[in-house]
Protein backbone atom coordinates (compact mmCIF):
# COMPACT_ATOMS: atom_id res chain seq x y z
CA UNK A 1 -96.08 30.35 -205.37
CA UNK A 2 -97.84 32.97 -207.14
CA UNK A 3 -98.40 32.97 -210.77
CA UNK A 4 -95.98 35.43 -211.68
CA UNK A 5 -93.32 32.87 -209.70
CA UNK A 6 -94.27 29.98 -211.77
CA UNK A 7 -94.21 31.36 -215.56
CA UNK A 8 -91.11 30.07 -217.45
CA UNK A 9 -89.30 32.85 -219.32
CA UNK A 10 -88.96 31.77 -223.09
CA UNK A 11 -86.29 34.07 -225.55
CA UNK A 12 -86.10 33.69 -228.46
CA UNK A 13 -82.67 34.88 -229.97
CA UNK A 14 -82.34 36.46 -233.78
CA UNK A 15 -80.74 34.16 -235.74
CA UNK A 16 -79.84 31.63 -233.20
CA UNK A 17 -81.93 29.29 -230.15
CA UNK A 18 -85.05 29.28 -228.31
CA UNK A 19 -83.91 29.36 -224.46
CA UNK A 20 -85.68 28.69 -221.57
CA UNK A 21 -85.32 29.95 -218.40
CA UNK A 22 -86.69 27.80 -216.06
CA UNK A 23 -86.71 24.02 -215.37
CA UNK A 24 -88.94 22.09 -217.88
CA UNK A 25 -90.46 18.51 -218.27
CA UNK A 26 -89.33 17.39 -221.65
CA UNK A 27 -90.83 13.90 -223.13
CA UNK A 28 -88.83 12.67 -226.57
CA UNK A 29 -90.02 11.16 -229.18
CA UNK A 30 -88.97 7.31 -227.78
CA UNK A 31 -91.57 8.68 -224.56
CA UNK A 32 -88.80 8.89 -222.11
CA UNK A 33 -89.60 11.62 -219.77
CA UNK A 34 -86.41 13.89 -218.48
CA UNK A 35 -85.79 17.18 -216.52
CA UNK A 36 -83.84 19.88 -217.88
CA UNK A 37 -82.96 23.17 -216.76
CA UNK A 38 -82.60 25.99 -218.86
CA UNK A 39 -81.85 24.72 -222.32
CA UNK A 40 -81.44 26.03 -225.36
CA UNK A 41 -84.10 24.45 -228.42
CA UNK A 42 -82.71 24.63 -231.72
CA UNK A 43 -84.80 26.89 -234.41
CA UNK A 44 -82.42 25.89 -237.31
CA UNK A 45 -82.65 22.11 -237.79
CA UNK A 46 -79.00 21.68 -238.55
CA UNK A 47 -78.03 20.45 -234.60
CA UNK A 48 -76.63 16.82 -234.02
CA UNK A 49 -78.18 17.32 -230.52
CA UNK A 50 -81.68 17.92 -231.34
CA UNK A 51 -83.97 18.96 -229.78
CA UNK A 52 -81.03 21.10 -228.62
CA UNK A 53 -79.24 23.41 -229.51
CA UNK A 54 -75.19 23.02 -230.48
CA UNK A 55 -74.46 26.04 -232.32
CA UNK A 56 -74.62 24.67 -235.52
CA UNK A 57 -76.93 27.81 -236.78
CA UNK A 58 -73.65 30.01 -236.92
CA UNK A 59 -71.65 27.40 -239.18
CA UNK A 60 -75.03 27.15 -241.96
CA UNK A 61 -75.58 30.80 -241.39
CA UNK A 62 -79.12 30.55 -240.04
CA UNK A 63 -82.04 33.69 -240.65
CA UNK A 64 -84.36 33.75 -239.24
């Protein structure tokens, strides 16, 4: 794989999520260690799904 093959692709969207394109390694807070692919980050605080996003920056009206 070549270097250009293995960066992740990050967007960040106005007003809404971080997304990333890729597969990632992800280790919470409790240290458990999971694999997830493409997901959305929340920017806005507000989710019940942190550290992901559940669209809950539309409801509070989130700026960034």
């Amino acid at each position: 794989m070549d270097k250009k093959e293995s960066l992740l692709k990050v967007k960040v969207y106005p007003n809404g999520p971080i997304l990333v394109d890729g597969t990632v390694e992800l280790t919470l807070a409790d240290g458990t260690v999971i694999e997830k692919e493409n997901p959305h980050f929340c920017r806005c605080g507000a989710s019940k799904n942190k550290p992901y996003c559940d669209g809950s920056h539309v409801k509070i009206g989130f700026k960034d």
